[in-house]
Structures are given as C-alpha cells and as structure tokens.
N, C-alpha and C. Protein backbone atom coordinates (compact mmCIF):
# COMPACT_ATOMS: atom_id res chain seq x y z
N UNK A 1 137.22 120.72 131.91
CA UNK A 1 136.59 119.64 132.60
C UNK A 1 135.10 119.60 132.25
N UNK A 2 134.56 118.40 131.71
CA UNK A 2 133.22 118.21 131.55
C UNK A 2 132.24 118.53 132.46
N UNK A 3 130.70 119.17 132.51
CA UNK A 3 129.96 119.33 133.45
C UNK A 3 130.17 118.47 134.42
N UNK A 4 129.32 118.30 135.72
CA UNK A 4 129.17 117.29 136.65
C UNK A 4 127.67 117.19 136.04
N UNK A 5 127.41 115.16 136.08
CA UNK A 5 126.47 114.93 135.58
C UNK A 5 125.20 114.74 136.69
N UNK A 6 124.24 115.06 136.34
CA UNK A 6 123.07 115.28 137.01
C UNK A 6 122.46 113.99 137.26
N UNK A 7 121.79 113.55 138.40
CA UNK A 7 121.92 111.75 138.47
C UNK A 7 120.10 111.88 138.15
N UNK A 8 119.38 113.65 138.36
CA UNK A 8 117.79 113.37 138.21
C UNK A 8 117.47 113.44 136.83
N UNK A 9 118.06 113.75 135.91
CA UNK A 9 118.32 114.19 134.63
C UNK A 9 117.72 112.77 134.14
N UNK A 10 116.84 112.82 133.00
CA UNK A 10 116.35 111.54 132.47
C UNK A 10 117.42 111.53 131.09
N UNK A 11 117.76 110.30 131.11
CA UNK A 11 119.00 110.14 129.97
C UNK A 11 118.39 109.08 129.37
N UNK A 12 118.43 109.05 127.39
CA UNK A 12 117.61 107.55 127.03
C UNK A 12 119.13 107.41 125.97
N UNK A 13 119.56 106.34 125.94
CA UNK A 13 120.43 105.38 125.49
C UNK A 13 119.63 104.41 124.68
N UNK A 14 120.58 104.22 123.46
CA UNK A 14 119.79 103.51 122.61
C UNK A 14 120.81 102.33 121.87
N UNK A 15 119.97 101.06 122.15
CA UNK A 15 121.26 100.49 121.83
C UNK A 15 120.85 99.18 120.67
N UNK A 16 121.82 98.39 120.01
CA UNK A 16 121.07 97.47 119.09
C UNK A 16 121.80 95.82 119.63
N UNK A 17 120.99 95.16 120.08
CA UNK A 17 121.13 94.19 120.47
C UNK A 17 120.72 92.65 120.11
N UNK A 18 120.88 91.50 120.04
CA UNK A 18 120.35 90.39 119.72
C UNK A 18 119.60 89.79 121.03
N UNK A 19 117.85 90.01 120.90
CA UNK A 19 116.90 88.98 121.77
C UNK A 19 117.48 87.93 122.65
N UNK A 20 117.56 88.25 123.70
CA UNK A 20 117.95 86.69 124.88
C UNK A 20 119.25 86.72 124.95
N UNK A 21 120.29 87.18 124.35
CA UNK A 21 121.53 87.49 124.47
C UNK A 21 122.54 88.21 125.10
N UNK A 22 123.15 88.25 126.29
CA UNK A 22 123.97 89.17 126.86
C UNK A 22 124.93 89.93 125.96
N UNK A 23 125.12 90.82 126.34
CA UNK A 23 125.92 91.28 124.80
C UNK A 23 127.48 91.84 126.07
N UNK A 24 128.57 91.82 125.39
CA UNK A 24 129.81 91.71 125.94
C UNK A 24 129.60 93.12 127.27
N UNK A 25 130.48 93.54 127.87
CA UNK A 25 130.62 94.28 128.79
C UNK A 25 131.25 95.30 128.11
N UNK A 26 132.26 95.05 127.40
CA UNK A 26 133.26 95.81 126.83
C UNK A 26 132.30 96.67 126.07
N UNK A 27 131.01 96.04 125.04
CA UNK A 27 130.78 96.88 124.24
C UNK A 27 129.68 97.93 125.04
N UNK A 28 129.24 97.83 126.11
CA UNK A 28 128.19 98.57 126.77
C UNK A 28 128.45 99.58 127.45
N UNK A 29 129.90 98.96 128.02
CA UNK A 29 130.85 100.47 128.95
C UNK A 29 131.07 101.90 128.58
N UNK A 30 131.28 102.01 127.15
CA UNK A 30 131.38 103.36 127.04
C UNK A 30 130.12 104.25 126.71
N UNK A 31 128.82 103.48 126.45
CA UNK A 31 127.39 104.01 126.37
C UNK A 31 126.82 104.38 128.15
N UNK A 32 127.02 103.13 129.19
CA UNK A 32 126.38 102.97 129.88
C UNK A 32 127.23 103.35 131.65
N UNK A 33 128.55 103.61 131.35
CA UNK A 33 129.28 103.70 132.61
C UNK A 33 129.70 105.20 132.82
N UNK A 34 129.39 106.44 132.00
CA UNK A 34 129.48 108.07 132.36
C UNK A 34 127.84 108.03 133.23
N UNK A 35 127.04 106.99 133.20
CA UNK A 35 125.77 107.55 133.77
C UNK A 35 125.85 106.69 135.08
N UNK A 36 126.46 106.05 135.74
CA UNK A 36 127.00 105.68 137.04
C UNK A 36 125.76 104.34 136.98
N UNK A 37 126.20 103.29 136.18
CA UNK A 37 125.22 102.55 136.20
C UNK A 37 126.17 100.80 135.66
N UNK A 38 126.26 99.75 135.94
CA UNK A 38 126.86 98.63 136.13
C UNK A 38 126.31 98.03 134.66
N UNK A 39 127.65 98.15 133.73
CA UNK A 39 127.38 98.11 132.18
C UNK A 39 126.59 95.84 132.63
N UNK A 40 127.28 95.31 133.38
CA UNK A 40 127.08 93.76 133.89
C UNK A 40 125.19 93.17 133.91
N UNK A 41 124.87 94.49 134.81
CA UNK A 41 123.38 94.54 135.39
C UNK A 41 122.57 94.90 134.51
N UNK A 42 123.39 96.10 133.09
CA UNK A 42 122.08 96.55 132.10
C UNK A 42 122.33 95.33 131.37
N UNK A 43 122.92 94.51 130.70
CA UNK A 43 123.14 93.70 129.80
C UNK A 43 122.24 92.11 130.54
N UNK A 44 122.49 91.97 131.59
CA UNK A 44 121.39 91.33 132.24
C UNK A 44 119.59 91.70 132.02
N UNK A 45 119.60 92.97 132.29
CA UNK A 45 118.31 93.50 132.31
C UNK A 45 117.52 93.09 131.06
N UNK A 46 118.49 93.79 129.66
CA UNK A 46 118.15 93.41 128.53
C UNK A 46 118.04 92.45 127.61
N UNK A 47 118.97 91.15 128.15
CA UNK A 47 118.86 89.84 127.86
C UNK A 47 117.56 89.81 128.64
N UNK A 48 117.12 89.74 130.12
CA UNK A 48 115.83 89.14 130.32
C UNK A 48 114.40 89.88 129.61
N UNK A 49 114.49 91.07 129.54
CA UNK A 49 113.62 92.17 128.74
C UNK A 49 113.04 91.28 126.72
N UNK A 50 114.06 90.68 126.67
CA UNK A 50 114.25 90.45 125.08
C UNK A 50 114.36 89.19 124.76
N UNK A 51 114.30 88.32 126.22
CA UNK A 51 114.26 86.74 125.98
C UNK A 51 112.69 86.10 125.45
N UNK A 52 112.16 86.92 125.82
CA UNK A 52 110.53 85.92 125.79
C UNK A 52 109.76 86.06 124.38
N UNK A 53 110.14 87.58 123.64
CA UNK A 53 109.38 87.79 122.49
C UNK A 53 110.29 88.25 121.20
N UNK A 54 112.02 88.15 121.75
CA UNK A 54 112.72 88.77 120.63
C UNK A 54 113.79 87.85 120.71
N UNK A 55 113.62 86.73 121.33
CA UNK A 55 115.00 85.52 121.04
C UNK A 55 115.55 85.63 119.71
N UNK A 56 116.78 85.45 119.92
CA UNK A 56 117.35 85.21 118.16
C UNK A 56 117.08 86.82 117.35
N UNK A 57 116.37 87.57 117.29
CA UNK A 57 116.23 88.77 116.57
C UNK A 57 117.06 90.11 116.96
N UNK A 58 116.97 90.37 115.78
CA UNK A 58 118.24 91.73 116.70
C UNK A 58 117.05 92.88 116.77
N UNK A 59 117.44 93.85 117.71
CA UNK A 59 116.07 94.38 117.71
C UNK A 59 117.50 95.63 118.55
N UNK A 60 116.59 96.76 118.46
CA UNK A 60 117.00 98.17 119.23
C UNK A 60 116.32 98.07 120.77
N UNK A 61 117.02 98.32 121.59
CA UNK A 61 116.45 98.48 123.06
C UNK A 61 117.19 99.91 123.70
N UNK A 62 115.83 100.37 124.22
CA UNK A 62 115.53 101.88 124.52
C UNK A 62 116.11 101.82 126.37
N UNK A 63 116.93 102.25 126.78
CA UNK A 63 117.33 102.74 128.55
C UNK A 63 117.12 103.93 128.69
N UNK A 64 116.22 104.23 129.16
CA UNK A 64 115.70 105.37 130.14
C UNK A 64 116.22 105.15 131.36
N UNK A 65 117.14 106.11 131.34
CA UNK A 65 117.73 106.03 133.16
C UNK A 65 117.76 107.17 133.95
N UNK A 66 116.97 107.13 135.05
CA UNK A 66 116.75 108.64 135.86
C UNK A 66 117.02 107.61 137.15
N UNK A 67 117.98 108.43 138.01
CA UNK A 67 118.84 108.01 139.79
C UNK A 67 119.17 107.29 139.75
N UNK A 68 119.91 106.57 138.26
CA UNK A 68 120.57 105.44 138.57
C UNK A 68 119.88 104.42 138.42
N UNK A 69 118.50 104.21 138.11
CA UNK A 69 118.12 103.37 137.83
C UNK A 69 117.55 103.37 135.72
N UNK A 70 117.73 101.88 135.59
CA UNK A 70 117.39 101.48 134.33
C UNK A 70 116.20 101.16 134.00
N UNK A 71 115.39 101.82 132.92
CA UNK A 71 114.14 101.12 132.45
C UNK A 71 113.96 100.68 131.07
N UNK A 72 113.74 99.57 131.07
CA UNK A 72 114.42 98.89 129.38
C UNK A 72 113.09 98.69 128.54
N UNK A 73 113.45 99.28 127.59
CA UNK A 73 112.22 99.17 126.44
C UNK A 73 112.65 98.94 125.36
N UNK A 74 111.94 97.58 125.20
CA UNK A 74 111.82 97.13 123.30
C UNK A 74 111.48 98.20 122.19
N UNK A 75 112.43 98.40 121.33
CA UNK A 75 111.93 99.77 119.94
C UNK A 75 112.77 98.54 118.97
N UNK A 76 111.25 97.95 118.27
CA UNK A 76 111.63 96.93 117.25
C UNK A 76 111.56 97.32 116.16
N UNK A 77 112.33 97.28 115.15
CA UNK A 77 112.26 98.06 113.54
C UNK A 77 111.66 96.87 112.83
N UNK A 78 111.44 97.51 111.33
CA UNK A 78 110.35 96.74 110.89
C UNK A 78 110.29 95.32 109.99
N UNK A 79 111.65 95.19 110.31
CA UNK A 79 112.72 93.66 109.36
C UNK A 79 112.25 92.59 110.81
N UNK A 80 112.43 93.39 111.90
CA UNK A 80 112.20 92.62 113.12
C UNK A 80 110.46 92.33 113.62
N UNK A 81 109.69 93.12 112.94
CA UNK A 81 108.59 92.71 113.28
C UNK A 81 108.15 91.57 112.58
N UNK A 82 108.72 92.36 111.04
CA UNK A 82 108.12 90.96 109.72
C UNK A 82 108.25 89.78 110.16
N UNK A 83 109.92 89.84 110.54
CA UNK A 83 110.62 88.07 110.83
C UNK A 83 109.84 87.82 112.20
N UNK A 84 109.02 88.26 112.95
CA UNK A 84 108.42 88.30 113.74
C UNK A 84 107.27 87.48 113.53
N UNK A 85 106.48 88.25 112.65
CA UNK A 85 104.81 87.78 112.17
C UNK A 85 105.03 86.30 111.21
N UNK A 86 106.38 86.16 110.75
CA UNK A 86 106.55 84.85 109.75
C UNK A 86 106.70 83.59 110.93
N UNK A 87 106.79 83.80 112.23
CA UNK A 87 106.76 83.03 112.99
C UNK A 87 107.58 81.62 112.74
N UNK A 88 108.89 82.11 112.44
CA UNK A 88 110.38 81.14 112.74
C UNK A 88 110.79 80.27 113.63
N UNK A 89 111.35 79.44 113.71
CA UNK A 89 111.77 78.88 115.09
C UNK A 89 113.03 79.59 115.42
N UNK A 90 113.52 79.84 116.48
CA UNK A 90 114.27 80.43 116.78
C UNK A 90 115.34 79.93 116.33
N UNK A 91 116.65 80.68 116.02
CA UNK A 91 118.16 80.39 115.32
C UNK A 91 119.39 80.63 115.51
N UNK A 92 120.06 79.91 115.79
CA UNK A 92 121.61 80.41 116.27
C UNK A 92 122.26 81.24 115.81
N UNK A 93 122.54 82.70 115.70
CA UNK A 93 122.95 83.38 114.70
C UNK A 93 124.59 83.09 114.26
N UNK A 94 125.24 82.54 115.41
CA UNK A 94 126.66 82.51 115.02
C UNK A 94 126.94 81.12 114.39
N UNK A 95 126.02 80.14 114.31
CA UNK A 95 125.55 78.99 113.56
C UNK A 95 125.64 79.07 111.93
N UNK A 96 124.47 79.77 111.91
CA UNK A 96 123.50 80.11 110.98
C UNK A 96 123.68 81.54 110.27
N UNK A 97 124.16 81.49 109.44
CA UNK A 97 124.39 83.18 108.93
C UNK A 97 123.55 83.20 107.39
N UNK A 98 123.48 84.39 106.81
CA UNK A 98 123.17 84.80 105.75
C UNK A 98 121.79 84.19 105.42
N UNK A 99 120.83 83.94 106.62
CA UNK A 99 119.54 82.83 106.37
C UNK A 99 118.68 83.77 105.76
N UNK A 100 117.49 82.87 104.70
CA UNK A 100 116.86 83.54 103.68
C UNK A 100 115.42 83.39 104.14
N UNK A 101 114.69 84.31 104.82
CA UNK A 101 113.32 84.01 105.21
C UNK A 101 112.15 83.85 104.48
N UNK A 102 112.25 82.58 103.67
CA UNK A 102 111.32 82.52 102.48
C UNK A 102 109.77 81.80 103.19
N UNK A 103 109.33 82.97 104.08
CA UNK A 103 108.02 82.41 103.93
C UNK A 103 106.76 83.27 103.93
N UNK A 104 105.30 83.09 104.47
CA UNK A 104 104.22 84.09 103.69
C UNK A 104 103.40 84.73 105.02
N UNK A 105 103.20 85.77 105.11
CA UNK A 105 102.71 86.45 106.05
C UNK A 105 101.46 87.26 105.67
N UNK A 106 100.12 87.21 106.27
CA UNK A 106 98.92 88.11 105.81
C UNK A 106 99.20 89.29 105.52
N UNK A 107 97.95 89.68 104.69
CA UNK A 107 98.05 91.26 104.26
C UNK A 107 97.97 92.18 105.71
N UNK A 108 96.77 91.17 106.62
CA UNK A 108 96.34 91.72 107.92
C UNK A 108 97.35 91.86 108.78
N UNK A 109 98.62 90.97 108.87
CA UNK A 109 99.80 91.56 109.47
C UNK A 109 100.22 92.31 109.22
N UNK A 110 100.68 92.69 107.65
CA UNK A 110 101.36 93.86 107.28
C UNK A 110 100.95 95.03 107.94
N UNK A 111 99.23 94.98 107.82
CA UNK A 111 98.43 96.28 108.41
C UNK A 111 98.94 96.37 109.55
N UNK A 112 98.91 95.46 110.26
CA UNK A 112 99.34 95.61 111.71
C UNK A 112 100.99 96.00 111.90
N UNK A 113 101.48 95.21 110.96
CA UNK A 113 102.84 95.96 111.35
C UNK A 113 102.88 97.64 111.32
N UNK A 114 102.55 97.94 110.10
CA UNK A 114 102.32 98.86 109.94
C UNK A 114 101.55 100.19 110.20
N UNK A 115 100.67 99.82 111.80
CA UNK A 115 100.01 100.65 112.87
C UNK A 115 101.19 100.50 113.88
N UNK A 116 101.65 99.81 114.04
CA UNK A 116 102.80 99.28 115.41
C UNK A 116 104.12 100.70 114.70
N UNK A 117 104.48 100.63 113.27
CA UNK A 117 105.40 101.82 112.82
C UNK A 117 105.46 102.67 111.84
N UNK A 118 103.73 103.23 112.08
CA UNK A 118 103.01 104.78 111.60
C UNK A 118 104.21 105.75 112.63
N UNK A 119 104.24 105.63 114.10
CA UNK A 119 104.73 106.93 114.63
C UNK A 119 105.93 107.10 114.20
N UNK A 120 106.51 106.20 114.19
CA UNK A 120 108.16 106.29 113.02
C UNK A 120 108.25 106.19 111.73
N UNK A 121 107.38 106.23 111.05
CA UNK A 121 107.25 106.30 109.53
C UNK A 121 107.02 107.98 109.11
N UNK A 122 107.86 108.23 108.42
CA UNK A 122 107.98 109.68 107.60
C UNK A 122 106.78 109.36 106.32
N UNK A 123 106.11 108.84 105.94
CA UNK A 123 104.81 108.37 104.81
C UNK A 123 103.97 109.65 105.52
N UNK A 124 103.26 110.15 104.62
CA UNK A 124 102.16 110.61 105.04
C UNK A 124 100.81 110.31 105.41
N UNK A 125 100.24 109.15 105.16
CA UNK A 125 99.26 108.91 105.33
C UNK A 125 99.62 107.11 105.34
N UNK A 126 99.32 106.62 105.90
CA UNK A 126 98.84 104.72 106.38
C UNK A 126 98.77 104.18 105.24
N UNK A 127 98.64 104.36 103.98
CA UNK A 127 98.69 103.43 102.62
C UNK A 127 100.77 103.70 102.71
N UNK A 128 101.50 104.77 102.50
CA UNK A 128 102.66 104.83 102.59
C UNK A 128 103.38 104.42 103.57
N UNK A 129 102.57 104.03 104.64
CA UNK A 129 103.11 103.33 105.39
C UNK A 129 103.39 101.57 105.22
N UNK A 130 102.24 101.51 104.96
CA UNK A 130 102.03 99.69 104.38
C UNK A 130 103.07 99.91 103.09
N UNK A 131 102.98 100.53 102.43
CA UNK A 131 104.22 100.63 101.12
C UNK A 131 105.74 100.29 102.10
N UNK A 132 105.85 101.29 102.94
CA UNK A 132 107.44 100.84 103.52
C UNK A 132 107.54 99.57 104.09
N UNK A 133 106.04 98.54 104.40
CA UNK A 133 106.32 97.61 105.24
C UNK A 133 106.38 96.56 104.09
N UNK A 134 105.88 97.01 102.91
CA UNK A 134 106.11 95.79 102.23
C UNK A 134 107.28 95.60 101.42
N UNK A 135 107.64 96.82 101.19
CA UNK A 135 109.30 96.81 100.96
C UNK A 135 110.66 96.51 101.83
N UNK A 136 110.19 96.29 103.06
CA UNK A 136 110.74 95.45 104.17
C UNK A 136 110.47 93.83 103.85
N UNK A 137 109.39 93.61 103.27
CA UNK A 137 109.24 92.39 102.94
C UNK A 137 109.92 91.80 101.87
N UNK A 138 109.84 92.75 100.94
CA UNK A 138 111.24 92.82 99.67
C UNK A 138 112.49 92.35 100.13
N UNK A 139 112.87 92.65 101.28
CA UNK A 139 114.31 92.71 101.12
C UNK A 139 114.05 91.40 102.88
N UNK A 140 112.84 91.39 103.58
CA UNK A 140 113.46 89.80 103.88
C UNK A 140 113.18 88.83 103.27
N UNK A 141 112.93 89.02 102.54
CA UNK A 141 112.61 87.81 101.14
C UNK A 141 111.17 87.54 101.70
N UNK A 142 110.19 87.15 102.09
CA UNK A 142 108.78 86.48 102.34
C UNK A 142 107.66 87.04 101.07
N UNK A 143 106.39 86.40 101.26
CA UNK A 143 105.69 87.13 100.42
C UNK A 143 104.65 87.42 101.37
N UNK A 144 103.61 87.74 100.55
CA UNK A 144 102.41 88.43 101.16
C UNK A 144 101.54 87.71 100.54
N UNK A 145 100.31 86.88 101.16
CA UNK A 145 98.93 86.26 100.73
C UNK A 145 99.71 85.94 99.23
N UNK A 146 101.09 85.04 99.45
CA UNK A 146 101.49 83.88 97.94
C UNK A 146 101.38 84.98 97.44
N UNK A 147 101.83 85.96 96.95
CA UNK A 147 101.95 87.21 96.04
C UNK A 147 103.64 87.93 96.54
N UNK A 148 103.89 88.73 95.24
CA UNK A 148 105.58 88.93 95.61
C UNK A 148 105.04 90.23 96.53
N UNK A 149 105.70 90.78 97.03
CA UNK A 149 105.52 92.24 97.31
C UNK A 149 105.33 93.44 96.66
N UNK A 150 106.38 93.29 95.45
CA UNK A 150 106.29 94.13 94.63
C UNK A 150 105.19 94.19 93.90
N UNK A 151 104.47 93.64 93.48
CA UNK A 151 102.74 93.15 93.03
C UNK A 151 101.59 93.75 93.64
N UNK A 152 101.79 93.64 94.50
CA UNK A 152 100.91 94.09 95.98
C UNK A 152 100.92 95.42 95.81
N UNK A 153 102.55 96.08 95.79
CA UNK A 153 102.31 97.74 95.89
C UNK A 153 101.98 97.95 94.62
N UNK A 154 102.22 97.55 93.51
CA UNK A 154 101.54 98.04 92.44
C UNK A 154 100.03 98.16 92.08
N UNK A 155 99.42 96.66 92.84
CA UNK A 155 98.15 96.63 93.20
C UNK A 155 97.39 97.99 93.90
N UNK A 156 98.41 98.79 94.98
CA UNK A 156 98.05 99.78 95.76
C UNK A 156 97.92 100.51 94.98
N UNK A 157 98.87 101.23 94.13
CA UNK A 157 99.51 102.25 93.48
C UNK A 157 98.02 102.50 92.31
N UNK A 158 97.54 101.29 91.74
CA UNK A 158 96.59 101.32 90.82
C UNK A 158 95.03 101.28 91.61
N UNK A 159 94.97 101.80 92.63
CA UNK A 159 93.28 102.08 93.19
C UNK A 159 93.41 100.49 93.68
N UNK A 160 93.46 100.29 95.01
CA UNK A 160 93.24 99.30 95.95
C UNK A 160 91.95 99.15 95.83
C-alpha cells in the first residue's frame, strides 16, 4: 500500500497547456486527483491564469499545491515568448494548424527574452544565451532587425 499522502507537503505539478483554454478533465485527473484537489476547479484556475497574456499559445503552467489549495504559475518556454514579442493576433488552433510565423522582432527583445530564460538556460554566459534564443527564432520562422537569424549568430560568433 502506498504512503498516506501528506496534505502540508508542498507538491509542484507541471503541466503543458493552451492560453485561455480549459483543457479536458480526463486529461488532468491522473496528475491532479492523488493530491485531493478538483481536476474541474484547476483547469478553471488555469484557463483564467493564461487568458489575458497567453491566449492561443501553448505555454507550461507550474501548480504549487500545499492544503489543498492551488497556486498557478505561468513557466513560458522560449518558442512562446518569441511568438509572444512578434505580437500576433490571436488564433484558433484547431482552425488553423501548421501556421508559419513569418514576422520581425528587435534585437532588444531577443535580449529580453533572453534575461526572462538565463535561469533555465544551460549557456554559460548571456551571449549563449541570446544564441539559444535566436535559434528559437530559426525554427519559428521570424527574423531579427530584417536579418535571418542565422546571420546574426554568426555576426556574434565573429566579435559583436
């Protein structure tokens, strides 16, 4: 028989979800119902948590739950910040599939993306960091200041 679970015990659940979207019951139950908590009410929580700044984006959301209660935190990866800073109109995903985000975002965002995910970046130093963010840009298709990406890091690579 499994321990008896501790209700003061801080438990963080990590889950990947689409912005403004309730996501089924079925799929939340077996993450969210051993910690005595209403899979109905977190999926509520996190649709309202993710409606205002992550509509339409799929993004990771963090549950910290200590007595039964839920505390929901945005942990956005860095495909989700880009499509973020390119400032999209929002999109139906079950509409709209395989969409190609061809548009141009500052160098000064990148920087910024790229202070927002230094603490999760394995790079050693903040130039390797902007390297991983612009290779995120690689692969959502956009460019950087009308320049490809790949250009840019080579630009780095040769004394910025």
């Amino acid at each position: 028989m499994p321990p008896k679970f501790n209700p003061s015990q801080v438990t963080e659940v990590y889950i990947k979800v689409t912005g403004g979207e309730v996501r089924a019951v079925s799929s939340l139950t077996p993450k969210i119902g051993p910690l005595g908590l209403s899979p109905k009410n977190i999926g509520l929580d996190i649709a309202k948590e993710t409606a205002i700044d992550w509509a339409g984006l799929r993004v990771t959301v963090k549950l910290t739950v200590q007595n039964r209660q839920a505390k929901v935190t945005v942990v956005p990866s860095a495909a989700a910040l880009v499509i973020k800073a390119l400032k999209e109109p929002e999109r139906d995903q079950k509409k709209l599939t395989n969409n190609k985000h061809n548009g141009n975002i500052t160098l000064d965002d990148v920087i910024e993306i790229a202070r927002l995910m230094r603490p999760r970046s394995m790079a050693k130093e903040i130039l390797g960091t902007i390297k991983e963010i612009l290779g995120t840009c690689v692969s959502v298709g956009c460019t950087v200041d009308g320049k490809h990406p790949k250009d840019l890091r080579t630009e780095i690579d040769n004394g910025w």
